[in-house]
Protein backbone atom coordinates (compact mmCIF):
# COMPACT_ATOMS: atom_id res chain seq x y z
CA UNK A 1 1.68 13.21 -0.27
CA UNK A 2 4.88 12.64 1.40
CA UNK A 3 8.32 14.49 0.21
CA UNK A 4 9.43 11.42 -0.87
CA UNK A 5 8.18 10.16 -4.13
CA UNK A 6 8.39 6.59 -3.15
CA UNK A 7 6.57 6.64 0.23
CA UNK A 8 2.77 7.70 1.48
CA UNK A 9 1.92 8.65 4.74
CA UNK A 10 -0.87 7.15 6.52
CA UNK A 11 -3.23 9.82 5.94
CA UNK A 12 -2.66 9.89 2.12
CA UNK A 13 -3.00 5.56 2.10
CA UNK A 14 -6.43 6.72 3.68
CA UNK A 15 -7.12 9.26 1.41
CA UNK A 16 -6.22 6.59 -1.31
CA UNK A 17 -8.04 3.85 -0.07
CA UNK A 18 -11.48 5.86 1.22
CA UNK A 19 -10.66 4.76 4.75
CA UNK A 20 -10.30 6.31 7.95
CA UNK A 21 -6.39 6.98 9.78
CA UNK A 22 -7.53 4.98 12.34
CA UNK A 23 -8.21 1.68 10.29
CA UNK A 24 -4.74 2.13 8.27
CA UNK A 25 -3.13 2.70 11.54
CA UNK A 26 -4.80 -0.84 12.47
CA UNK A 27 -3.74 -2.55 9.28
CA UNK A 28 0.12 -1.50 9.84
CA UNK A 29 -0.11 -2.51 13.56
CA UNK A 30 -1.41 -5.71 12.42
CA UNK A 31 1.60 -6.44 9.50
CA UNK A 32 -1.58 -6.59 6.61
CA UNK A 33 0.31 -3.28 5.74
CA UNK A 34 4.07 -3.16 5.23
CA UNK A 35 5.89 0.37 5.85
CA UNK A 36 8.21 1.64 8.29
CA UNK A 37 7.69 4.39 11.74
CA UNK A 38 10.20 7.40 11.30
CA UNK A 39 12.47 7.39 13.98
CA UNK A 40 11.67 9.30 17.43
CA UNK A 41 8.09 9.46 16.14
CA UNK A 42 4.74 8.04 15.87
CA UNK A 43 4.65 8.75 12.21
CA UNK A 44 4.53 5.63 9.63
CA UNK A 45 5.37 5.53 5.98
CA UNK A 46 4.30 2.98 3.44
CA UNK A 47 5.71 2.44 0.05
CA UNK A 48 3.68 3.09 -2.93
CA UNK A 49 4.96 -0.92 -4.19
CA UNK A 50 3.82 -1.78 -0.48
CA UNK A 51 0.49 -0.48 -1.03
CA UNK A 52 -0.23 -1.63 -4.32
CA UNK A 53 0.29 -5.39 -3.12
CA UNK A 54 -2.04 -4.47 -0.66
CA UNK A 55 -4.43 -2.82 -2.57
CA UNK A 56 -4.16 -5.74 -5.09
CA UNK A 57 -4.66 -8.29 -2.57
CA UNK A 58 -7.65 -7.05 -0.77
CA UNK A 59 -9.32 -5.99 -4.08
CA UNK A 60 -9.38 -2.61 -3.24
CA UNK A 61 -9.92 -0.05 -6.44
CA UNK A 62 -7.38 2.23 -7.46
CA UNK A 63 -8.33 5.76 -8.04
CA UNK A 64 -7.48 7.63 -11.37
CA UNK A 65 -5.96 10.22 -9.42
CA UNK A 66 -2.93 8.27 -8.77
CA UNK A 67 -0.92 7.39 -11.93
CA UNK A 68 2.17 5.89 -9.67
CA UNK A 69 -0.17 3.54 -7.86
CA UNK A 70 -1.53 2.63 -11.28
CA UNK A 71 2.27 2.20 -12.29
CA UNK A 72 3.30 0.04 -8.83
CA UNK A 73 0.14 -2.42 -9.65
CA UNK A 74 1.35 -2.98 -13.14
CA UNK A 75 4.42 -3.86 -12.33
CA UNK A 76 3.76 -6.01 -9.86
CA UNK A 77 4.90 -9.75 -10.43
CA UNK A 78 2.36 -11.78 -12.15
CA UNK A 79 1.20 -14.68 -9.95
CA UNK A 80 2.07 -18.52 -11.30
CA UNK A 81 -0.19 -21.09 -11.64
CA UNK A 82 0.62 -24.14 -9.45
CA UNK A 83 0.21 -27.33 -11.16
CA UNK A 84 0.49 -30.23 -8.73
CA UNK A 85 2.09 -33.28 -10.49
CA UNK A 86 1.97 -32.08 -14.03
């Protein structure tokens, strides 16, 4: 994991989410994935809330082997129910 106890690099999002580099390199490039490129480098870092939307949105399991994840879903805010005219 990163130094940082708040961010992931690509390579542990992949890791994470049983994907290649490549394909979370495509999902940053293409906003679906919210982070930030450290400066004078190719390098990319996504927060662990960042990719717990993300994981949460695209229905992607969380593995037991990452109690903050687990921690950044659950405390994500709760969706509200529209109700049109009521």
């Amino acid at each position: 994991m990163a130094k940082a106890n708040n961010v992931l690099t690509t390579g542990d999002v992949a890791k994470i989410c049983t994907v290649s580099v490549g394909t979370v390199y495509k999902w940053f490039d293409k906003a679906l994935l919210a982070g930030y490129r450290i400066p004078g480098s190719r390098d990319r870092r996504i927060p662990i809330a960042e990719l717990a939307r993300f994981m949460a949105v695209n229905k992607i399991p969380i593995p037991e082997s990452c109690p903050a994840l687990k921690t950044a879903v659950r405390d994500l805010p709760k969706r509200r129910r529209r109700t049109y005219g009521r």
